[in-house]
PDB file of N, CA and C in Angstrom:
ATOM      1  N   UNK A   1      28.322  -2.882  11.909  1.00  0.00           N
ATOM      2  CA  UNK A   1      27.647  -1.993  10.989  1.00  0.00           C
ATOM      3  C   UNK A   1      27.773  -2.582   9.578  1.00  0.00           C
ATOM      4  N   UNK A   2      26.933  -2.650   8.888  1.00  0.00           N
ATOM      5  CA  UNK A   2      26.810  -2.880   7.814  1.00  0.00           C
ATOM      6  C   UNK A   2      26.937  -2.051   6.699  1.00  0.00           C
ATOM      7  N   UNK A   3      27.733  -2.759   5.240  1.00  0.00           N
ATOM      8  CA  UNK A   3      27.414  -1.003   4.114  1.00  0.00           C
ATOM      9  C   UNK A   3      26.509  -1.804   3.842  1.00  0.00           C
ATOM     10  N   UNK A   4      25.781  -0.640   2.948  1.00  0.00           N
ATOM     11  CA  UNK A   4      24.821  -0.108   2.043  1.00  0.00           C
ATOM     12  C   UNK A   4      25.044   0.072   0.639  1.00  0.00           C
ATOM     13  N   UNK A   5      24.052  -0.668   0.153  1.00  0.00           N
ATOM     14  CA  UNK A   5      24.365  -0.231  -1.568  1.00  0.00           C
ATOM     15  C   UNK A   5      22.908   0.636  -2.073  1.00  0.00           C
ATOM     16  N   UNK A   6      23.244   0.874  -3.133  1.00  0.00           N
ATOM     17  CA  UNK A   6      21.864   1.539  -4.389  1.00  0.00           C
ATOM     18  C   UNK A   6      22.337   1.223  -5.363  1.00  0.00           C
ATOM     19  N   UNK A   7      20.856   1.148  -6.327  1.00  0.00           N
ATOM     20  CA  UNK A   7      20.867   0.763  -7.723  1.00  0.00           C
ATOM     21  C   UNK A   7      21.453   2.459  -8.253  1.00  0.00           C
ATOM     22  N   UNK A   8      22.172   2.052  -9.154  1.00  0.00           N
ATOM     23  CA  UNK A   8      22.964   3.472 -10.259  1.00  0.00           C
ATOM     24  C   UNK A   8      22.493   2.907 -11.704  1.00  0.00           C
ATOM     25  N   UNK A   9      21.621   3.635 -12.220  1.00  0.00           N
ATOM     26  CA  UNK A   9      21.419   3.374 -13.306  1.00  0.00           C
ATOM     27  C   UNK A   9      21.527   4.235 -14.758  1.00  0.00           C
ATOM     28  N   UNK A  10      21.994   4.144 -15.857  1.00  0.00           N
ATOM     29  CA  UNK A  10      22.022   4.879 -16.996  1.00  0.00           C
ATOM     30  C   UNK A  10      21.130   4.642 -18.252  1.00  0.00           C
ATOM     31  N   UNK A  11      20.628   5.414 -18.620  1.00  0.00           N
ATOM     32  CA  UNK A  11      20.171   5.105 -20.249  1.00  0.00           C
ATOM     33  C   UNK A  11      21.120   5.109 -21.354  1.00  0.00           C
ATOM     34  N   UNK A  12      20.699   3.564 -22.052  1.00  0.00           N
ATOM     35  CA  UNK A  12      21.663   3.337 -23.019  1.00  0.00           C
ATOM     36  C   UNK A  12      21.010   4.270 -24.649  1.00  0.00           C
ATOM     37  N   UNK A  13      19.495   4.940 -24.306  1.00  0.00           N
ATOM     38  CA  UNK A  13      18.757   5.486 -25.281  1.00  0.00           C
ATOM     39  C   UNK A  13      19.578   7.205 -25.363  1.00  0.00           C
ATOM     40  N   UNK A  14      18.939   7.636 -24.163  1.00  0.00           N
ATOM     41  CA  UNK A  14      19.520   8.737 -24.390  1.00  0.00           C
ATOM     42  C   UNK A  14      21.052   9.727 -23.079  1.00  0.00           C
ATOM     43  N   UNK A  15      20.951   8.552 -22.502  1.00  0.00           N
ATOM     44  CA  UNK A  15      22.054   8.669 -22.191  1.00  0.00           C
ATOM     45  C   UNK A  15      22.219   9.173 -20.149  1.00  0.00           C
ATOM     46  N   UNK A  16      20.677   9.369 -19.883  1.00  0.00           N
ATOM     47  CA  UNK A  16      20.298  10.142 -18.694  1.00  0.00           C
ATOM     48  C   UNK A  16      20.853   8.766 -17.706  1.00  0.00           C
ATOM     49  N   UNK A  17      21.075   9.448 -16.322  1.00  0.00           N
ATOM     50  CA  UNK A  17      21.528   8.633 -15.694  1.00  0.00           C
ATOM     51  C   UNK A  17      20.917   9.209 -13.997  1.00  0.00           C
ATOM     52  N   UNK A  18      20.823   7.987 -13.494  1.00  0.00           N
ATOM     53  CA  UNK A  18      20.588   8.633 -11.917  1.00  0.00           C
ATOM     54  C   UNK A  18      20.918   7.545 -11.122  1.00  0.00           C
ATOM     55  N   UNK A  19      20.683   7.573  -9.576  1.00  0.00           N
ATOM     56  CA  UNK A  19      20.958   6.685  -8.298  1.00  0.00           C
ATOM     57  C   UNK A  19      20.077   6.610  -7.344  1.00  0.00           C
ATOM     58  N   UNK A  20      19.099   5.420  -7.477  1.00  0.00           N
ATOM     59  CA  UNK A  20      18.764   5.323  -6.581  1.00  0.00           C
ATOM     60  C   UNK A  20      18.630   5.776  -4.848  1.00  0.00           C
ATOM     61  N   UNK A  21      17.599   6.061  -4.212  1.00  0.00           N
ATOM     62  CA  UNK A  21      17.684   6.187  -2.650  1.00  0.00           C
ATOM     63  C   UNK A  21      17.650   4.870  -1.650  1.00  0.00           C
ATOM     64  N   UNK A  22      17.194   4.143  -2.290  1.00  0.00           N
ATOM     65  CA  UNK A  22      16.392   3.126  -1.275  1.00  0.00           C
ATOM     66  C   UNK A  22      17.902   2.163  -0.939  1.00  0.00           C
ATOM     67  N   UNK A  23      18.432   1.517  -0.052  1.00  0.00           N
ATOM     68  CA  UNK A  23      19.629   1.196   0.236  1.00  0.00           C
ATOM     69  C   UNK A  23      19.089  -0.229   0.872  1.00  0.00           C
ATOM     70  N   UNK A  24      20.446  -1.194   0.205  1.00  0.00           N
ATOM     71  CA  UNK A  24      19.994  -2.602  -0.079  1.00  0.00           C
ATOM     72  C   UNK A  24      20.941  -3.077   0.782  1.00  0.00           C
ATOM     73  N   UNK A  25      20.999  -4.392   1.249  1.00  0.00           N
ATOM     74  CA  UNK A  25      22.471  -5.406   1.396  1.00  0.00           C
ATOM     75  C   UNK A  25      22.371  -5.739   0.145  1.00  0.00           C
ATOM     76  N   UNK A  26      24.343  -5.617   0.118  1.00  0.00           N
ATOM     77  CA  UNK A  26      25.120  -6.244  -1.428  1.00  0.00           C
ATOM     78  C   UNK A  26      23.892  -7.325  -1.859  1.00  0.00           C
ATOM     79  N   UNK A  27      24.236  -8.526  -1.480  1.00  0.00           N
ATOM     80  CA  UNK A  27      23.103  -9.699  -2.211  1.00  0.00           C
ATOM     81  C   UNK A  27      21.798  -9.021  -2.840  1.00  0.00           C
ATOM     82  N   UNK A  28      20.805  -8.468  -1.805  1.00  0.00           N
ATOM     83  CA  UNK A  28      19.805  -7.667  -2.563  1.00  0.00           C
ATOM     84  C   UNK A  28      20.163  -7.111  -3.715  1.00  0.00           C
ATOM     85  N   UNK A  29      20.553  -6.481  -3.667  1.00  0.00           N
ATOM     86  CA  UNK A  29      21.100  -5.372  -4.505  1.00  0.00           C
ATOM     87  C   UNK A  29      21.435  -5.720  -5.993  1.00  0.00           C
ATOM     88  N   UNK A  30      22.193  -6.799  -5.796  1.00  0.00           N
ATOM     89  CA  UNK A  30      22.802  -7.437  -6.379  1.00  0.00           C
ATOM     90  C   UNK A  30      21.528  -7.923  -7.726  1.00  0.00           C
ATOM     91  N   UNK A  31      20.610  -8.486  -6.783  1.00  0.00           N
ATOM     92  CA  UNK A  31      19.748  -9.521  -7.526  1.00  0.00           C
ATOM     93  C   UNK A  31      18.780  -8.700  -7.906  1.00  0.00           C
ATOM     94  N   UNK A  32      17.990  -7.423  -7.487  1.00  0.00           N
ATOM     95  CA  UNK A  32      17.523  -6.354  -8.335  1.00  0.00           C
ATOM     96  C   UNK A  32      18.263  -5.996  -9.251  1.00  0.00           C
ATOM     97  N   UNK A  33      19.443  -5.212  -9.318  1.00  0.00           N
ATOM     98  CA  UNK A  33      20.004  -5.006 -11.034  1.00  0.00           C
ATOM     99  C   UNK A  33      19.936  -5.764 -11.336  1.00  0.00           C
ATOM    100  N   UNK A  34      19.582  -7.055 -11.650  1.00  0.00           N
ATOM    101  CA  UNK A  34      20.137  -8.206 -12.392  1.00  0.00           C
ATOM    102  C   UNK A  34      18.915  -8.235 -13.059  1.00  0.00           C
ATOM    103  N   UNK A  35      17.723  -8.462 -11.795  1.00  0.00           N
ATOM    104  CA  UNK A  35      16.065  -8.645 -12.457  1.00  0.00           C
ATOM    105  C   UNK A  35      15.829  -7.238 -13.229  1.00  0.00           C
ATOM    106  N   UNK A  36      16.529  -5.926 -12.810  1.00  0.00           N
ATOM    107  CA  UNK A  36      15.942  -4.839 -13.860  1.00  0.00           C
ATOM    108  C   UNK A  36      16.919  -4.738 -15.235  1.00  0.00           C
ATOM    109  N   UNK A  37      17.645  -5.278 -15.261  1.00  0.00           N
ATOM    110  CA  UNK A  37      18.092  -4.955 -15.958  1.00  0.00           C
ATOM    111  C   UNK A  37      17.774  -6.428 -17.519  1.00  0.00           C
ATOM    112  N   UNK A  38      17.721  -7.143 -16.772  1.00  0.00           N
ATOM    113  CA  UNK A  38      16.098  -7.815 -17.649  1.00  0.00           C
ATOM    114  C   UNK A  38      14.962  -7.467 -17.982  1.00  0.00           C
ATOM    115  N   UNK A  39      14.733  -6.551 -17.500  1.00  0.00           N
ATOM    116  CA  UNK A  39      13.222  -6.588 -17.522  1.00  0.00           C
ATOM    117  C   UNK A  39      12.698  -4.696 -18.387  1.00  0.00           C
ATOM    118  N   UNK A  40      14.416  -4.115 -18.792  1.00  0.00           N
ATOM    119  CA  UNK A  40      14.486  -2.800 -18.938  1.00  0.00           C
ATOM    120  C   UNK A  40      15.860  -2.844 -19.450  1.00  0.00           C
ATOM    121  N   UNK A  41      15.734  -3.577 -20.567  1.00  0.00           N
ATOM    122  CA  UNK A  41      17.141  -3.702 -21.358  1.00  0.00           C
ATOM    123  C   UNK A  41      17.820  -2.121 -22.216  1.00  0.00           C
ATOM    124  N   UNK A  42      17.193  -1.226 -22.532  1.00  0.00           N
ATOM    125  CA  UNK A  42      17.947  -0.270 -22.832  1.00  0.00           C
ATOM    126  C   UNK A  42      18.087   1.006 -21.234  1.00  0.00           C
ATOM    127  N   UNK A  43      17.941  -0.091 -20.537  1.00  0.00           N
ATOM    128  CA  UNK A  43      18.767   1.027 -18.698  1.00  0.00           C
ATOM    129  C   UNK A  43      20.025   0.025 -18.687  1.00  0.00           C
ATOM    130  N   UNK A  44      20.965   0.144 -18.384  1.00  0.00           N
ATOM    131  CA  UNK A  44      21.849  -0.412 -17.614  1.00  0.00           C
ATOM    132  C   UNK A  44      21.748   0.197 -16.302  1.00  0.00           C
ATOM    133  N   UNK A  45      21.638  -0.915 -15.432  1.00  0.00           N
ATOM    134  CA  UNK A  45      21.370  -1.203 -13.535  1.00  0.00           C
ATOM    135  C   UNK A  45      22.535  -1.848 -13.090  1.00  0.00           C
ATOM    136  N   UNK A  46      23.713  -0.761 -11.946  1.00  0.00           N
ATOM    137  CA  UNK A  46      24.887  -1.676 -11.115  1.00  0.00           C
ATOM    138  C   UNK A  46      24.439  -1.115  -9.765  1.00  0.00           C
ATOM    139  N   UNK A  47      25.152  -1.778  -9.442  1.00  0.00           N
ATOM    140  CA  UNK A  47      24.956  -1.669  -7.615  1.00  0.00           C
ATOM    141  C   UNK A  47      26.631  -1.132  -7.508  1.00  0.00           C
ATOM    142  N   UNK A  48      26.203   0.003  -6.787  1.00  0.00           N
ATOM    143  CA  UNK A  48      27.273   0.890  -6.030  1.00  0.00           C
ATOM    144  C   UNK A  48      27.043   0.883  -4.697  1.00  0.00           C
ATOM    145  N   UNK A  49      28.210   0.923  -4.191  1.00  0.00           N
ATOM    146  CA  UNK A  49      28.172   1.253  -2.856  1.00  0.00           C
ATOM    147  C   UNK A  49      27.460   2.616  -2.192  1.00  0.00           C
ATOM    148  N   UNK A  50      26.819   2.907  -0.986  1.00  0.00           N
ATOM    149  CA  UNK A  50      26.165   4.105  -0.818  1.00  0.00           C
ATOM    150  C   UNK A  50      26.942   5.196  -0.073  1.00  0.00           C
ATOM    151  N   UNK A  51      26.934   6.315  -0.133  1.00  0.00           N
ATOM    152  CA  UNK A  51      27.713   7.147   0.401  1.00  0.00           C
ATOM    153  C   UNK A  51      26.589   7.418   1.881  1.00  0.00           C
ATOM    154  N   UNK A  52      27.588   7.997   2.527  1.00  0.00           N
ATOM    155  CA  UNK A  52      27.048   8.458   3.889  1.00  0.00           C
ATOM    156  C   UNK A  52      26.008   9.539   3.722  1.00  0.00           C
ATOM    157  N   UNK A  53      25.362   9.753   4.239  1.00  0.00           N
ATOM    158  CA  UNK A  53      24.329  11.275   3.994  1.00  0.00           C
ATOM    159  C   UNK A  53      25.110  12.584   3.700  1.00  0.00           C
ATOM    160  N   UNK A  54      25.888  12.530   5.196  1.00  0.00           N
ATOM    161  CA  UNK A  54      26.985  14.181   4.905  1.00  0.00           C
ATOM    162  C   UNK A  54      27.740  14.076   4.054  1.00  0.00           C
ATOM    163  N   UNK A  55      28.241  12.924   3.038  1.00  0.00           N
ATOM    164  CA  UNK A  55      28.955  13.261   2.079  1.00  0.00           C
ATOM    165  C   UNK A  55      28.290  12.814   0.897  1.00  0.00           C
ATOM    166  N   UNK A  56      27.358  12.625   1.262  1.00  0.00           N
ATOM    167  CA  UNK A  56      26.574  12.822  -0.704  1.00  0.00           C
ATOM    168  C   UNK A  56      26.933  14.142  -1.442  1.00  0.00           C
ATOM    169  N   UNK A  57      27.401  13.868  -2.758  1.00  0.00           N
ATOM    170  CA  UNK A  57      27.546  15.013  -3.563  1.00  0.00           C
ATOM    171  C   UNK A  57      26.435  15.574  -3.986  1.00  0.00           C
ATOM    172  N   UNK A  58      26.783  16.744  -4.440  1.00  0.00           N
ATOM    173  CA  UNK A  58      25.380  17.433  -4.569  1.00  0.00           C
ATOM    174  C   UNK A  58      25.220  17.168  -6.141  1.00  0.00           C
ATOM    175  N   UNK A  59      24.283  16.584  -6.916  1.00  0.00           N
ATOM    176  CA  UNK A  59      23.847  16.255  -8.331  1.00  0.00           C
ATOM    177  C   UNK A  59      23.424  17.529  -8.467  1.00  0.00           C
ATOM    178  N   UNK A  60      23.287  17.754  -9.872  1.00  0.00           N
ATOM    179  CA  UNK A  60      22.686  18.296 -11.026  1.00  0.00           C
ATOM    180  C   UNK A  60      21.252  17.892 -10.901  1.00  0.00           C
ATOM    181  N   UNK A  61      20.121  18.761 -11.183  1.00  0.00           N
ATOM    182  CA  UNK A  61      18.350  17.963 -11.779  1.00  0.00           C
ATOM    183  C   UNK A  61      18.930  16.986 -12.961  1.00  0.00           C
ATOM    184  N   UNK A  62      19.700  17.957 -14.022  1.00  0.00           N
ATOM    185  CA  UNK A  62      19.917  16.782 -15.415  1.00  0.00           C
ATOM    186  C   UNK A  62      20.213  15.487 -15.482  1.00  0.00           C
ATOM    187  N   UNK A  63      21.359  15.236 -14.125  1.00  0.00           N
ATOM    188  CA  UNK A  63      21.969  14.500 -13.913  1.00  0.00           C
ATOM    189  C   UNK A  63      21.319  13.319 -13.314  1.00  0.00           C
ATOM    190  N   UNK A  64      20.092  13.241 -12.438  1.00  0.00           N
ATOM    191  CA  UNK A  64      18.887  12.889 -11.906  1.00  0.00           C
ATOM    192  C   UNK A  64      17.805  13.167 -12.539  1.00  0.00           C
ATOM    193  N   UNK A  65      17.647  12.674 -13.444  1.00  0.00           N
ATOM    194  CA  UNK A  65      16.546  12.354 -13.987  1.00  0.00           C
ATOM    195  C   UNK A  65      16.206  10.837 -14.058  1.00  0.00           C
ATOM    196  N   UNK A  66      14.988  10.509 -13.645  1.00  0.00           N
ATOM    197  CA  UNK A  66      14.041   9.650 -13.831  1.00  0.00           C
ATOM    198  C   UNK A  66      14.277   9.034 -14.455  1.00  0.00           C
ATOM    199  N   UNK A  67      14.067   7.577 -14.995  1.00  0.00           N
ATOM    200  CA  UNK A  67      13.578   7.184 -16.638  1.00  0.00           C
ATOM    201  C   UNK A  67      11.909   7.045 -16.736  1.00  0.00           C
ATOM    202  N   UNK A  68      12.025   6.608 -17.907  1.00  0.00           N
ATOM    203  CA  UNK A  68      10.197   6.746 -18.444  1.00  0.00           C
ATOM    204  C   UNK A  68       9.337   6.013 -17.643  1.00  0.00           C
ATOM    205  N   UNK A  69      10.236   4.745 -17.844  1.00  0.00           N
ATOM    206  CA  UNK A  69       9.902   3.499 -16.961  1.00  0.00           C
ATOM    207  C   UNK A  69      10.216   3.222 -15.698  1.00  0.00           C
ATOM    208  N   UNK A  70       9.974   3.553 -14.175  1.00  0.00           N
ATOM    209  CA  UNK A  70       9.915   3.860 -13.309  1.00  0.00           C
ATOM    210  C   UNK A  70       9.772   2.571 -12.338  1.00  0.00           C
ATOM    211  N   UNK A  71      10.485   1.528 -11.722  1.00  0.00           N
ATOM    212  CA  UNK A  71      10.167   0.196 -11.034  1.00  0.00           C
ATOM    213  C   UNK A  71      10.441   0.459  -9.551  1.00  0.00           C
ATOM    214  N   UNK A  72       9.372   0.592  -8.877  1.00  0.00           N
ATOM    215  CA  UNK A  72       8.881   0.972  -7.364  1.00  0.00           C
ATOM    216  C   UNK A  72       9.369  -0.971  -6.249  1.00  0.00           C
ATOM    217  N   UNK A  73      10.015  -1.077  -6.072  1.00  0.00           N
ATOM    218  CA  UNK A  73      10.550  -1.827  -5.294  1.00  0.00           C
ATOM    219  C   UNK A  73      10.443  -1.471  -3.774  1.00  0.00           C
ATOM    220  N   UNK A  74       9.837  -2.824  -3.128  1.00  0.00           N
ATOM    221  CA  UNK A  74       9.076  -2.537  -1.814  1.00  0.00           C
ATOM    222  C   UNK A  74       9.792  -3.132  -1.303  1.00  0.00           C
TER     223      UNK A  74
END
């Protein structure tokens, strides 16, 4: 079995922060934050490890919010 990561990302503007769904291998993962976080210098983008479904915590909406700039990765 393999883990799973997601992009976790924060705004360095106003401060909003959220986590990704889409679940990578480390390397992937890895090399997307790296390219977004080039390419969308006031987000900071890390790769966290992913939690299991039944133990995802339950977020806040505030806490999950979006950013403006939105990068759809296929």
């Amino acid at each position: 079995m393999s883990v799973a990561y997601v992009i976790q990302w924060k705004s360095k503007v106003n401060g909003r922060a959220g986590r990704g769904t889409k679940q990578f291998e480390r390397r992937e993962a890895e090399q997307l934050a790296e390219e977004l976080n080039r390419e969308y210098p006031d987000i900071e983008h890390e790769v966290v490890r992913a939690l299991p479904q039944q133990e995802e915590e339950p977020q806040l909406e505030e806490e999950v919010t979006k950013p403006d700039e939105q990068v759809v990765v296929e």
